[in-house]
C-alpha atoms as a PDB file:
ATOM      1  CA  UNK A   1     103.320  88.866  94.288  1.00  0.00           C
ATOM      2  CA  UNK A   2     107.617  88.525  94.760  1.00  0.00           C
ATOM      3  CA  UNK A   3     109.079  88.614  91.548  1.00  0.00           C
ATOM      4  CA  UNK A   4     111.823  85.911  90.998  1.00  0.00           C
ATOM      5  CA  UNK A   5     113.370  87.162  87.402  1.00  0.00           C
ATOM      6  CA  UNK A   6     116.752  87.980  86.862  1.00  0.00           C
ATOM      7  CA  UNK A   7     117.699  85.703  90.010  1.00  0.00           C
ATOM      8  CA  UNK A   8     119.360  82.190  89.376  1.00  0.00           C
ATOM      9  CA  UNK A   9     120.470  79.977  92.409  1.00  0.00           C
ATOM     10  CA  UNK A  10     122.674  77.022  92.374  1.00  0.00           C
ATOM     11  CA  UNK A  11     120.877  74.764  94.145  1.00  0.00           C
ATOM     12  CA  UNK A  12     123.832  72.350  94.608  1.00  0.00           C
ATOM     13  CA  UNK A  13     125.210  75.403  96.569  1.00  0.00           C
ATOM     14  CA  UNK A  14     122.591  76.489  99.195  1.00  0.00           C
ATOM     15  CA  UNK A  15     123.265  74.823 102.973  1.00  0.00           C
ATOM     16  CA  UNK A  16     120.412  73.033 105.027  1.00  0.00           C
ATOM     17  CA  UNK A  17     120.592  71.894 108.019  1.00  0.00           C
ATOM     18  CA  UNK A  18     120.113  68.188 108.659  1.00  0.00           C
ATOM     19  CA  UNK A  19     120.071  66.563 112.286  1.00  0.00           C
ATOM     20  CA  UNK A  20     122.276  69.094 114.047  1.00  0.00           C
ATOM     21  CA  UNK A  21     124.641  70.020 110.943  1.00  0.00           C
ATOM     22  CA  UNK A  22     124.790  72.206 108.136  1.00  0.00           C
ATOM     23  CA  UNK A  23     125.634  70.689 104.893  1.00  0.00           C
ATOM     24  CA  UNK A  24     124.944  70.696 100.987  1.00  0.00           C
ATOM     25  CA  UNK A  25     122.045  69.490  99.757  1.00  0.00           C
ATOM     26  CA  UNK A  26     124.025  66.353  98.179  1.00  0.00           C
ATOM     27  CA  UNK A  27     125.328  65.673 101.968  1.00  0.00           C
ATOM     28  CA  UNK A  28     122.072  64.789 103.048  1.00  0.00           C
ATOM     29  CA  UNK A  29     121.458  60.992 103.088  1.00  0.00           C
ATOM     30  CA  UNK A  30     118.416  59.159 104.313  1.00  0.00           C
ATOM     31  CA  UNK A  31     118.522  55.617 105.488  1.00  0.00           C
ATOM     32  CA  UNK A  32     116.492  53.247 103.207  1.00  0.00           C
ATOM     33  CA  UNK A  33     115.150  51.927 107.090  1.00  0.00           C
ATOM     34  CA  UNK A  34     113.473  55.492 107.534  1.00  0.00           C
ATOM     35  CA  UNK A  35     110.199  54.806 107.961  1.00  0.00           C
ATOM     36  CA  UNK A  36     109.271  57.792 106.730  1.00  0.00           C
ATOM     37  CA  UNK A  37     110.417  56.371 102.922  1.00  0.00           C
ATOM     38  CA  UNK A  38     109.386  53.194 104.093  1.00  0.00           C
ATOM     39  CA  UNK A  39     105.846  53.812 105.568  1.00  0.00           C
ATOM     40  CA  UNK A  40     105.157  57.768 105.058  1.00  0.00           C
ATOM     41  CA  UNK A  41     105.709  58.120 108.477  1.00  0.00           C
ATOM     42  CA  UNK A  42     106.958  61.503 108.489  1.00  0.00           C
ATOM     43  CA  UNK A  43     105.543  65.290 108.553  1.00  0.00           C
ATOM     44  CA  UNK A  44     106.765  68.680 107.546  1.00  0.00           C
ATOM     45  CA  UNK A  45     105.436  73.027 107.290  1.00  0.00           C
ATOM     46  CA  UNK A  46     106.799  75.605 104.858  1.00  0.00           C
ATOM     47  CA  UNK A  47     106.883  79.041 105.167  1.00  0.00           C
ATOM     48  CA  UNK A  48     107.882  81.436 102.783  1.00  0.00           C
ATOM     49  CA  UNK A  49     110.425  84.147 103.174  1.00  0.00           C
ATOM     50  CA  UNK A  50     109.718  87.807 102.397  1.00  0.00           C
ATOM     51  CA  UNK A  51     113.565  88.993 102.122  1.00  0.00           C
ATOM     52  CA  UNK A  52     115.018  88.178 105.538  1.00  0.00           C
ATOM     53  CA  UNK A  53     111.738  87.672 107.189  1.00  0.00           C
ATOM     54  CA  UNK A  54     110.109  84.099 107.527  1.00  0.00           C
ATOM     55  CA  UNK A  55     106.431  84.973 107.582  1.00  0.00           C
ATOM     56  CA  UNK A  56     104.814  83.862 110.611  1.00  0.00           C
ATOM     57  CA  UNK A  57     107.175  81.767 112.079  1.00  0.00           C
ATOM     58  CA  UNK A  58     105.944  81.076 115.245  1.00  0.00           C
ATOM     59  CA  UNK A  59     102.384  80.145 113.499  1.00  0.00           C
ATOM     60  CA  UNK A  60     104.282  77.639 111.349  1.00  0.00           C
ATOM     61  CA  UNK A  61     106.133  76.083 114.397  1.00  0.00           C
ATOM     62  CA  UNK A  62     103.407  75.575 116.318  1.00  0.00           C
ATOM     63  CA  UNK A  63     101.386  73.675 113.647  1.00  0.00           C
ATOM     64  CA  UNK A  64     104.640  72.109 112.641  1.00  0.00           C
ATOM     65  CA  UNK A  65     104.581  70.839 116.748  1.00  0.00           C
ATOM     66  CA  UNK A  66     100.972  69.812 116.629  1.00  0.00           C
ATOM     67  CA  UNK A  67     101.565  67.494 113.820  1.00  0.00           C
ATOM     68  CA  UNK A  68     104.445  65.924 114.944  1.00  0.00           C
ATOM     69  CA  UNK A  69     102.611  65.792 118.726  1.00  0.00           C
ATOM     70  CA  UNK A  70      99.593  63.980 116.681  1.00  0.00           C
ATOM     71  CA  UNK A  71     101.796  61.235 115.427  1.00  0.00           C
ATOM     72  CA  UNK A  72     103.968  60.884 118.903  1.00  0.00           C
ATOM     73  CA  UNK A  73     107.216  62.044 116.595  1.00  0.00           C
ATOM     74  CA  UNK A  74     109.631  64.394 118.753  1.00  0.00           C
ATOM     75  CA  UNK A  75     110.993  67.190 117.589  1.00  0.00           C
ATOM     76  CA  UNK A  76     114.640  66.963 118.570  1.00  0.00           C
ATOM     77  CA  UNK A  77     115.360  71.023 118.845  1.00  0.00           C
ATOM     78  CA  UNK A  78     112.971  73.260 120.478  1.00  0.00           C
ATOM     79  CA  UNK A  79     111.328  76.609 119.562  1.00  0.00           C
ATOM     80  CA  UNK A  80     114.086  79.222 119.800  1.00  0.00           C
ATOM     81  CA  UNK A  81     116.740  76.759 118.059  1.00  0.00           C
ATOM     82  CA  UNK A  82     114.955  76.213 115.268  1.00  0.00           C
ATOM     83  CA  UNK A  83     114.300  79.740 114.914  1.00  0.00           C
ATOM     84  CA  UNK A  84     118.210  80.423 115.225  1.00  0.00           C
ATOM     85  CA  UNK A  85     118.872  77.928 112.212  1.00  0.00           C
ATOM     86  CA  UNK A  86     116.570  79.506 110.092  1.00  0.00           C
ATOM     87  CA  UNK A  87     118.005  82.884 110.934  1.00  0.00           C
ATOM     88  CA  UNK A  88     121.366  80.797 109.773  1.00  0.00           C
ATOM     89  CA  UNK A  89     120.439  79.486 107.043  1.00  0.00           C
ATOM     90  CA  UNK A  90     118.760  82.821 105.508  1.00  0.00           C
ATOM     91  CA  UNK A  91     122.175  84.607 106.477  1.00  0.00           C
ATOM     92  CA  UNK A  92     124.572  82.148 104.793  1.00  0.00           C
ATOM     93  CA  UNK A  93     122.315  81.721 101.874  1.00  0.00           C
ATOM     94  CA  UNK A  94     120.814  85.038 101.212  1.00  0.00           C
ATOM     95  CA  UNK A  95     118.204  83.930  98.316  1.00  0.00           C
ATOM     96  CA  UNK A  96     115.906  86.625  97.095  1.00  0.00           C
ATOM     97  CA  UNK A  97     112.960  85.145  97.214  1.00  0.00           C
ATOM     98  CA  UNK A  98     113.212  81.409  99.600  1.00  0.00           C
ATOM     99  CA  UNK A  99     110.936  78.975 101.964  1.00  0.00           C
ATOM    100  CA  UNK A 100     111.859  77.300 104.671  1.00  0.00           C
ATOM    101  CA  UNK A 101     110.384  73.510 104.698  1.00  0.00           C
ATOM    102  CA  UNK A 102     111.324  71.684 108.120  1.00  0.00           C
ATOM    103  CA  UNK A 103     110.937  68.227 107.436  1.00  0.00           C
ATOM    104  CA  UNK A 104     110.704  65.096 110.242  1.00  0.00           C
ATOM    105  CA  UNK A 105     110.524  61.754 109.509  1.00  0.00           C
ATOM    106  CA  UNK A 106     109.688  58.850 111.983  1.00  0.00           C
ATOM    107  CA  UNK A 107     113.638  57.211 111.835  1.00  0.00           C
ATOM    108  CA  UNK A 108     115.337  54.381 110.841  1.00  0.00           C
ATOM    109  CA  UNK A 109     113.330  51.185 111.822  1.00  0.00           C
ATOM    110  CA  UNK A 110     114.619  47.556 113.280  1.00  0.00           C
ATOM    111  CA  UNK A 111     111.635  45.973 111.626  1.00  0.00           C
ATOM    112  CA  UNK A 112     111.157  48.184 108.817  1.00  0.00           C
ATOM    113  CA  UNK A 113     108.080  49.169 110.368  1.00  0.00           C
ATOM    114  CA  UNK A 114     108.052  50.778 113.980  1.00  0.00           C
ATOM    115  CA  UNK A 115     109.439  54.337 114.245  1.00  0.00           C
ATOM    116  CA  UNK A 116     112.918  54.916 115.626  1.00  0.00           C
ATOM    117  CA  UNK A 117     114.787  57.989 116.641  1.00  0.00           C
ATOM    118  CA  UNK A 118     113.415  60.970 114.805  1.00  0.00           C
ATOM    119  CA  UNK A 119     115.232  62.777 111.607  1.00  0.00           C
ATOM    120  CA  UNK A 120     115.114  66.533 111.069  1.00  0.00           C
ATOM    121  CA  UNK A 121     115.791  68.498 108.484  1.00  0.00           C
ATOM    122  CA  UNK A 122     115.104  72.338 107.590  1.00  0.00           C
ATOM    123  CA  UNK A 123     115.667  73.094 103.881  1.00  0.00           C
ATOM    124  CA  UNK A 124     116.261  76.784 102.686  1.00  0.00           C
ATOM    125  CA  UNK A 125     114.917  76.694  98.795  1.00  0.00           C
ATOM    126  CA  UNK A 126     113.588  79.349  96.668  1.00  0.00           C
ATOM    127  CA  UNK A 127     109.900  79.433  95.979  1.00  0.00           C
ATOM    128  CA  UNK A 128     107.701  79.280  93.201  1.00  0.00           C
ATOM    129  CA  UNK A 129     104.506  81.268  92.597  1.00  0.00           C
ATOM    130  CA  UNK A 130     101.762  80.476  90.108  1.00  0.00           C
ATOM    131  CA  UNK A 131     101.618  83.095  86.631  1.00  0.00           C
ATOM    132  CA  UNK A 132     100.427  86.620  87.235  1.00  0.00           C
ATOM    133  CA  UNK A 133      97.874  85.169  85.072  1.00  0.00           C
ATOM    134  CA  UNK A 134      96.431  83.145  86.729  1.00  0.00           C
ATOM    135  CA  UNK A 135      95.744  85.849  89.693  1.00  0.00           C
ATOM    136  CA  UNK A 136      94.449  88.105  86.710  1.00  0.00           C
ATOM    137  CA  UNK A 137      92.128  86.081  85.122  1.00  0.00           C
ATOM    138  CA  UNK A 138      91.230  82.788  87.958  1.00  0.00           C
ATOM    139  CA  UNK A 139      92.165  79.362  87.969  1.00  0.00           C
ATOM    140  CA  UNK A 140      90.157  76.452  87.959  1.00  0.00           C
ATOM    141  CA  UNK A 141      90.203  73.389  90.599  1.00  0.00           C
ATOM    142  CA  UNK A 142      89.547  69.640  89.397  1.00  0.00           C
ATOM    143  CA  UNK A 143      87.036  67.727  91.505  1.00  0.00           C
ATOM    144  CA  UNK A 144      87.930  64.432  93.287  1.00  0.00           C
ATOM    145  CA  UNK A 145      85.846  62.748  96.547  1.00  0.00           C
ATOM    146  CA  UNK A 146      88.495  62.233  99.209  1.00  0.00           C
ATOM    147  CA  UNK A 147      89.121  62.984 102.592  1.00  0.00           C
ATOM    148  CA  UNK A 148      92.424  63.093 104.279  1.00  0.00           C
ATOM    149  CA  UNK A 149      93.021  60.302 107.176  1.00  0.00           C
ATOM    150  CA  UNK A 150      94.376  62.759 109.603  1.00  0.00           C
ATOM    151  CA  UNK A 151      93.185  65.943 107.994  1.00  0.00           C
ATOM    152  CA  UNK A 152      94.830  68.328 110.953  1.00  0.00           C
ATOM    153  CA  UNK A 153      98.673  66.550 110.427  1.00  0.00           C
ATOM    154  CA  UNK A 154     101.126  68.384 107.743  1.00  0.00           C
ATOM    155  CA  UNK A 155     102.089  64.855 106.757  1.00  0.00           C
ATOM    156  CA  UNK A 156     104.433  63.851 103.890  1.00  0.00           C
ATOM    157  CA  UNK A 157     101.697  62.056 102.518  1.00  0.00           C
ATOM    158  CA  UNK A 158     100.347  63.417  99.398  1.00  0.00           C
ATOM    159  CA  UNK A 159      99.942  60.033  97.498  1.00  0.00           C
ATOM    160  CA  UNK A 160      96.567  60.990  96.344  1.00  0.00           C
ATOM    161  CA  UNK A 161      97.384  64.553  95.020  1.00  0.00           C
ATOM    162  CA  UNK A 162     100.323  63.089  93.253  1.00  0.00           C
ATOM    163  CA  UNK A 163      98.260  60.657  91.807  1.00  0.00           C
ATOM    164  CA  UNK A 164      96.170  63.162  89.781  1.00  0.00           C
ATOM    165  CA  UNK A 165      98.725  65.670  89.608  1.00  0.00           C
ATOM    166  CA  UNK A 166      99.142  65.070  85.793  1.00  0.00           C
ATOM    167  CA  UNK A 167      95.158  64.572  85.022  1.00  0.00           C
ATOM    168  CA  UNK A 168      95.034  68.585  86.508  1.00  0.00           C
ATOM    169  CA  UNK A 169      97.602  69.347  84.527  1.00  0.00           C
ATOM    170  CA  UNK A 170      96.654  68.229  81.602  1.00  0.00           C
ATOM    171  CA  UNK A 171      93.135  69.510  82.143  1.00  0.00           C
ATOM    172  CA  UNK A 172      94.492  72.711  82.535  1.00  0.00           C
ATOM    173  CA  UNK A 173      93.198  73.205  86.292  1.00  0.00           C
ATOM    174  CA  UNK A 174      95.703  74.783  89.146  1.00  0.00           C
ATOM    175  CA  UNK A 175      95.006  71.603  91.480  1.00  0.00           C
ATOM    176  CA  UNK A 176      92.591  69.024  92.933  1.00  0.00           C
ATOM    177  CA  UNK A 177      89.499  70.286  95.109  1.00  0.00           C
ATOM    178  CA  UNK A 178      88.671  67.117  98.262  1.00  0.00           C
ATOM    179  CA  UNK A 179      84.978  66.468  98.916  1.00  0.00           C
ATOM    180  CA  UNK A 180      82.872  63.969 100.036  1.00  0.00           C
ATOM    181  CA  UNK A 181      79.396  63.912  98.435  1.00  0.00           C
ATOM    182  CA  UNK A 182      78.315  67.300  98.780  1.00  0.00           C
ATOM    183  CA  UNK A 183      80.456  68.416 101.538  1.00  0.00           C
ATOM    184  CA  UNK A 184      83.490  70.337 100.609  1.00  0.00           C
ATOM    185  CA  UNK A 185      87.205  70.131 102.667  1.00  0.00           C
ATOM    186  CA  UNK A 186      89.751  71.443 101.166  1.00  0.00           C
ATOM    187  CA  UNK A 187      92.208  72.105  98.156  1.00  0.00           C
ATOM    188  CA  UNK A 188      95.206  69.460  98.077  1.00  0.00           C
ATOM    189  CA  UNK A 189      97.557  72.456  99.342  1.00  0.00           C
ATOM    190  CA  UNK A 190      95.215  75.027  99.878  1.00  0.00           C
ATOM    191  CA  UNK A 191      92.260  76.288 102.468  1.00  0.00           C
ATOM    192  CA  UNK A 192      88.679  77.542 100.195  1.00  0.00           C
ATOM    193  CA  UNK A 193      86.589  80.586 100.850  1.00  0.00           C
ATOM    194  CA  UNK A 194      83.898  81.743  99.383  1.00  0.00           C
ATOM    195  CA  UNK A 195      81.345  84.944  99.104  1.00  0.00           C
ATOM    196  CA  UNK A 196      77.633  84.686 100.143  1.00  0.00           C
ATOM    197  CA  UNK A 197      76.652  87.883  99.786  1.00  0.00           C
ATOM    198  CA  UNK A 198      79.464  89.592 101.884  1.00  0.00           C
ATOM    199  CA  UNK A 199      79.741  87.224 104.255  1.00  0.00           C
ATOM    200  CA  UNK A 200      82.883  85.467 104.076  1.00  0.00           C
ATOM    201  CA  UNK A 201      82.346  81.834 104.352  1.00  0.00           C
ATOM    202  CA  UNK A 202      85.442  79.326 105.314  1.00  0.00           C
ATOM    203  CA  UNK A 203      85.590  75.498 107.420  1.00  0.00           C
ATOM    204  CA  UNK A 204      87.691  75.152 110.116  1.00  0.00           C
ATOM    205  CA  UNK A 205      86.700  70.951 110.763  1.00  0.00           C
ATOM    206  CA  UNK A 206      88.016  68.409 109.219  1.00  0.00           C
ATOM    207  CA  UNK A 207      90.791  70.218 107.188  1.00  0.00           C
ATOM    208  CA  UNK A 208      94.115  71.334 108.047  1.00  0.00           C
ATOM    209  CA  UNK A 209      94.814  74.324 109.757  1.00  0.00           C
ATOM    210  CA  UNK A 210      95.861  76.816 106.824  1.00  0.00           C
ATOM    211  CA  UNK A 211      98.532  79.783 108.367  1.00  0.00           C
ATOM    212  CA  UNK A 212      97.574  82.025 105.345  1.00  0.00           C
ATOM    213  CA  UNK A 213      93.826  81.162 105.953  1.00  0.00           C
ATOM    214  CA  UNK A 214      94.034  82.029 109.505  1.00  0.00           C
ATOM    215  CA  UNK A 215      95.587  85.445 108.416  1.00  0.00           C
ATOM    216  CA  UNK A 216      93.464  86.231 105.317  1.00  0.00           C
ATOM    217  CA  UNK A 217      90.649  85.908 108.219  1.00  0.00           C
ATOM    218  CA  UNK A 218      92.527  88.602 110.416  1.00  0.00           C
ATOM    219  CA  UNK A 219      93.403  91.035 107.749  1.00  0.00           C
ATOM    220  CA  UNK A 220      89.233  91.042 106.784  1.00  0.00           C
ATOM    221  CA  UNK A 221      87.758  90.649 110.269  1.00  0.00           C
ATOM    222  CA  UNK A 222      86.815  94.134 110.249  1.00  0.00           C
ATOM    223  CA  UNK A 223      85.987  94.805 106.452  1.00  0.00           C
ATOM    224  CA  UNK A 224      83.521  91.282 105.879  1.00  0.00           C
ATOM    225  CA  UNK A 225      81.160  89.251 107.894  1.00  0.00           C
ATOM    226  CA  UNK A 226      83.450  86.103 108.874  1.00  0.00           C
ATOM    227  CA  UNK A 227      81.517  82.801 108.314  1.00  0.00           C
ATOM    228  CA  UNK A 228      83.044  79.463 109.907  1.00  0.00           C
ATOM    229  CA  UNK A 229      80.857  76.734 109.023  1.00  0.00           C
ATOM    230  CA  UNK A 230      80.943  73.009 107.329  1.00  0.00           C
ATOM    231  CA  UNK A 231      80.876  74.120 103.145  1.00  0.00           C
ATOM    232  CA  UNK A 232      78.808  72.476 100.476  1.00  0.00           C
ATOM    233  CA  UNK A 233      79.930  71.770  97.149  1.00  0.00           C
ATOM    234  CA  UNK A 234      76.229  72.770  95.647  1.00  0.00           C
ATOM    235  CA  UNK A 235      76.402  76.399  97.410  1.00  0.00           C
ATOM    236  CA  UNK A 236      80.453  76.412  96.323  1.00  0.00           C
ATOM    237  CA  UNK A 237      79.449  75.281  93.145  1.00  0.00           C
ATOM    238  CA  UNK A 238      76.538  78.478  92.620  1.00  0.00           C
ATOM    239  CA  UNK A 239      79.104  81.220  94.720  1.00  0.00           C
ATOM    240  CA  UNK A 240      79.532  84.449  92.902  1.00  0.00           C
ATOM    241  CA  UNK A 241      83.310  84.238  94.260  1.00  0.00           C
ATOM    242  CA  UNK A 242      85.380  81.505  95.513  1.00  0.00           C
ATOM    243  CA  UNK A 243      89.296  81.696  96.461  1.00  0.00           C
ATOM    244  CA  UNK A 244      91.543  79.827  97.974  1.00  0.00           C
ATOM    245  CA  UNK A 245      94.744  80.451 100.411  1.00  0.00           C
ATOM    246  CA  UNK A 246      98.226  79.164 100.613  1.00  0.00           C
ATOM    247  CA  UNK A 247     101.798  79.833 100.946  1.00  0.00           C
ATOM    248  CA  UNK A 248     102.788  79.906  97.821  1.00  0.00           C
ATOM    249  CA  UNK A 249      99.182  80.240  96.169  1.00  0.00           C
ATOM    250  CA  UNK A 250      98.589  83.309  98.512  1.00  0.00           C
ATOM    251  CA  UNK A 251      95.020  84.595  97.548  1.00  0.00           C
ATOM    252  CA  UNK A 252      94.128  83.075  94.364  1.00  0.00           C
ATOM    253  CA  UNK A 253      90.823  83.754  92.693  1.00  0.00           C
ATOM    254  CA  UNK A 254      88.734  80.630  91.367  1.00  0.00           C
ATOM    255  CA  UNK A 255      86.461  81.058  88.767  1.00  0.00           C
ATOM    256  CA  UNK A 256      85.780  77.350  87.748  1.00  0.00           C
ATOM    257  CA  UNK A 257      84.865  74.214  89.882  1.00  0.00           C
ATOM    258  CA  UNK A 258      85.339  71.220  87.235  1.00  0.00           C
ATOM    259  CA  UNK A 259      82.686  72.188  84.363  1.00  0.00           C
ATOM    260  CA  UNK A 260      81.150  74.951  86.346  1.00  0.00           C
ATOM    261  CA  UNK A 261      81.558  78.394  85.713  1.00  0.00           C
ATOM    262  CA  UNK A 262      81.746  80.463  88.847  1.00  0.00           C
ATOM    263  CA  UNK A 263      79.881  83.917  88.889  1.00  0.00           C
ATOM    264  CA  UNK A 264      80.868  86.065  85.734  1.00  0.00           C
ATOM    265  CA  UNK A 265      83.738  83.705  85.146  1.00  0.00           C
ATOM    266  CA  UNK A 266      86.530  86.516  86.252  1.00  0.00           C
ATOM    267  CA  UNK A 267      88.000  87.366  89.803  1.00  0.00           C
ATOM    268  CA  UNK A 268      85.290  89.295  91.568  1.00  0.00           C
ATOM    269  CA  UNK A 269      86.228  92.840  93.616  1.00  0.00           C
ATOM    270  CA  UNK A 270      85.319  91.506  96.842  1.00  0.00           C
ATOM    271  CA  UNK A 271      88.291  88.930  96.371  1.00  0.00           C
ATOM    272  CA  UNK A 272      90.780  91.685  95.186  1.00  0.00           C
ATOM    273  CA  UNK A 273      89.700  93.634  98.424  1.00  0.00           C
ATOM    274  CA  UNK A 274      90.949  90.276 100.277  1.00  0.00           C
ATOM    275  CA  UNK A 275      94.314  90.204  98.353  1.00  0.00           C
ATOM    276  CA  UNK A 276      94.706  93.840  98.882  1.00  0.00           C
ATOM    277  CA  UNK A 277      93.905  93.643 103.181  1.00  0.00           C
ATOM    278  CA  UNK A 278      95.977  90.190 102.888  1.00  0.00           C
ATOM    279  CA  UNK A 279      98.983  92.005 100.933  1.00  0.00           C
ATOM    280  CA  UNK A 280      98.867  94.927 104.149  1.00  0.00           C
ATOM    281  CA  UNK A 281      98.656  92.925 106.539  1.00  0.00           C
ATOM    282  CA  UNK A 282     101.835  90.654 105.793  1.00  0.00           C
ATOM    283  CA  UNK A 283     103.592  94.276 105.330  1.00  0.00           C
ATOM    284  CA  UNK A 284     102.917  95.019 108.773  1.00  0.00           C
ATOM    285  CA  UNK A 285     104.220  92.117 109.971  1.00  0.00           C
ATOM    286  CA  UNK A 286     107.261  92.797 108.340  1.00  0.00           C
ATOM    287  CA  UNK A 287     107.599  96.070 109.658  1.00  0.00           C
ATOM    288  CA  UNK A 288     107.420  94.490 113.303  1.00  0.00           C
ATOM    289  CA  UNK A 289     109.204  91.469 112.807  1.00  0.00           C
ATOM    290  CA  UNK A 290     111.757  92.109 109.870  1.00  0.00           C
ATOM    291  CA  UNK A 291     115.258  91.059 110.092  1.00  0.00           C
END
């Protein structure tokens, strides 16, 4: 995992880039007729950087595409551009560790309610990882019945995540685990896996389209069985592993589902041999692709 100590970034300092300029964070305004404030009418991806490189880029932007397609929102620079600001932005700002969010919001509204000329933004930030604890000993995930409205959109809207954010916390969980009844979709930021024996077991409907999910599958399509199927929470809840997948969570071991203990209670070798093909195969893509 990138190690951020000994690095400290004035954030009032960094430069975005914010419907065709470059500016300081505090130079970015929003209208208060921006649907996207107004109605949540907006959607967004994130990528991390691994020094210059912005890990699969072209994966990002064409999910980042896809959602804005799904919710007729146009993108106002193409492929290659945005690519080109990003290589800006990591230039000019040269974090040690950063993310890229691109951010686009539905536009100031007549009515305050239908969409107007799209906003666009791509922020260059740095990143935070959980603890090296938590990848050496698990994490747990709360429980909560919901399903996303438009589970394959990287919308802005997060209300119900939010909403429990500081039960989690509090709890002492990593985040919130979506299901309905007994079937299981996804982590509020994160795609699940787990273990049946050594198959490898993921869903692909009804949940978002993870990039690190689609990779961890990849990196392992030669060293596990690869499962894509609808998930219970019963045969989640009885796994002897279960992990999830993220940008910033990576490959993150889970060893407790709300009050249930998951196999021995520790992160299981078959999910270190994941993090280990997952860690290789993101440094050969930086080998080809690097900066």
């Amino acid at each position: 995992m990138p190690n951020l100590a000994g690095h400290v970034v004035l954030m009032e300092q960094l430069t975005h880039y914010h419907n065709g300029e470059f500016l300081r964070e505090n130079e970015i305004s929003y209208s208060v007729n921006d649907v996207g404030l107004l109605r949540g009418y907006a959607v967004f991806d994130f990528c991390r950087l691994q020094g210059s490189t912005p890990l699969f880029i072209d994966d990002h932007l064409e999910r980042f595409r896809h959602s804005a397609g799904e919710l007729s929102l146009e993108i106002p620079i193409d492929h290659n551009e945005i690519k080109n600001v990003v290589q800006r932005l990591i230039r000019t700002n040269e974090l040690p560790q950063g993310s890229i969010k691109m951010i686009l919001t539905g536009g100031d509204s007549e009515d305050g309610f239908t969409p107007g000329r799209p906003n666009m933004t791509i922020l260059n930030k740095p990143i935070n990882y959980p603890s090296s604890e938590a990848y050496q000993k698990g994490a747990a995930l709360m429980l909560h019945e919901f399903h996303r409205e438009f589970p394959d959109v990287k919308s802005t809207n997060y209300l119900t995540a939010l909403k429990l954010q500081s039960i989690w916390k509090e709890k002492g969980y990593l985040d919130v685990l979506y299901h309905s009844g007994d079937v299981v979709w996804e982590v509020s930021r994160s795609s699940v896996f787990f273990f049946d024996g050594d198959k490898l077991v993921t869903n692909k409907e009804g949940v978002l389209k993870g990039i690190t999910a689609s990779k961890v599958l990849e990196a392992c399509q030669n060293k596990f069985e690869i499962v894509i199927r609808p998930i219970s929470l019963n045969e989640l809840l009885n796994a002897e592993e279960v992990f999830i997948t993220s940008t910033t969570k990576l490959v993150m071991p889970i060893v407790r589902l709300g009050d249930q203990i998951i196999g021995s209670g520790r992160p299981g070798n078959r999910t270190a041999q994941v993090r280990t093909a997952y860690d290789k195969f993101v440094a050969q893509y930086i080998q080809t692709h690097g900066g």
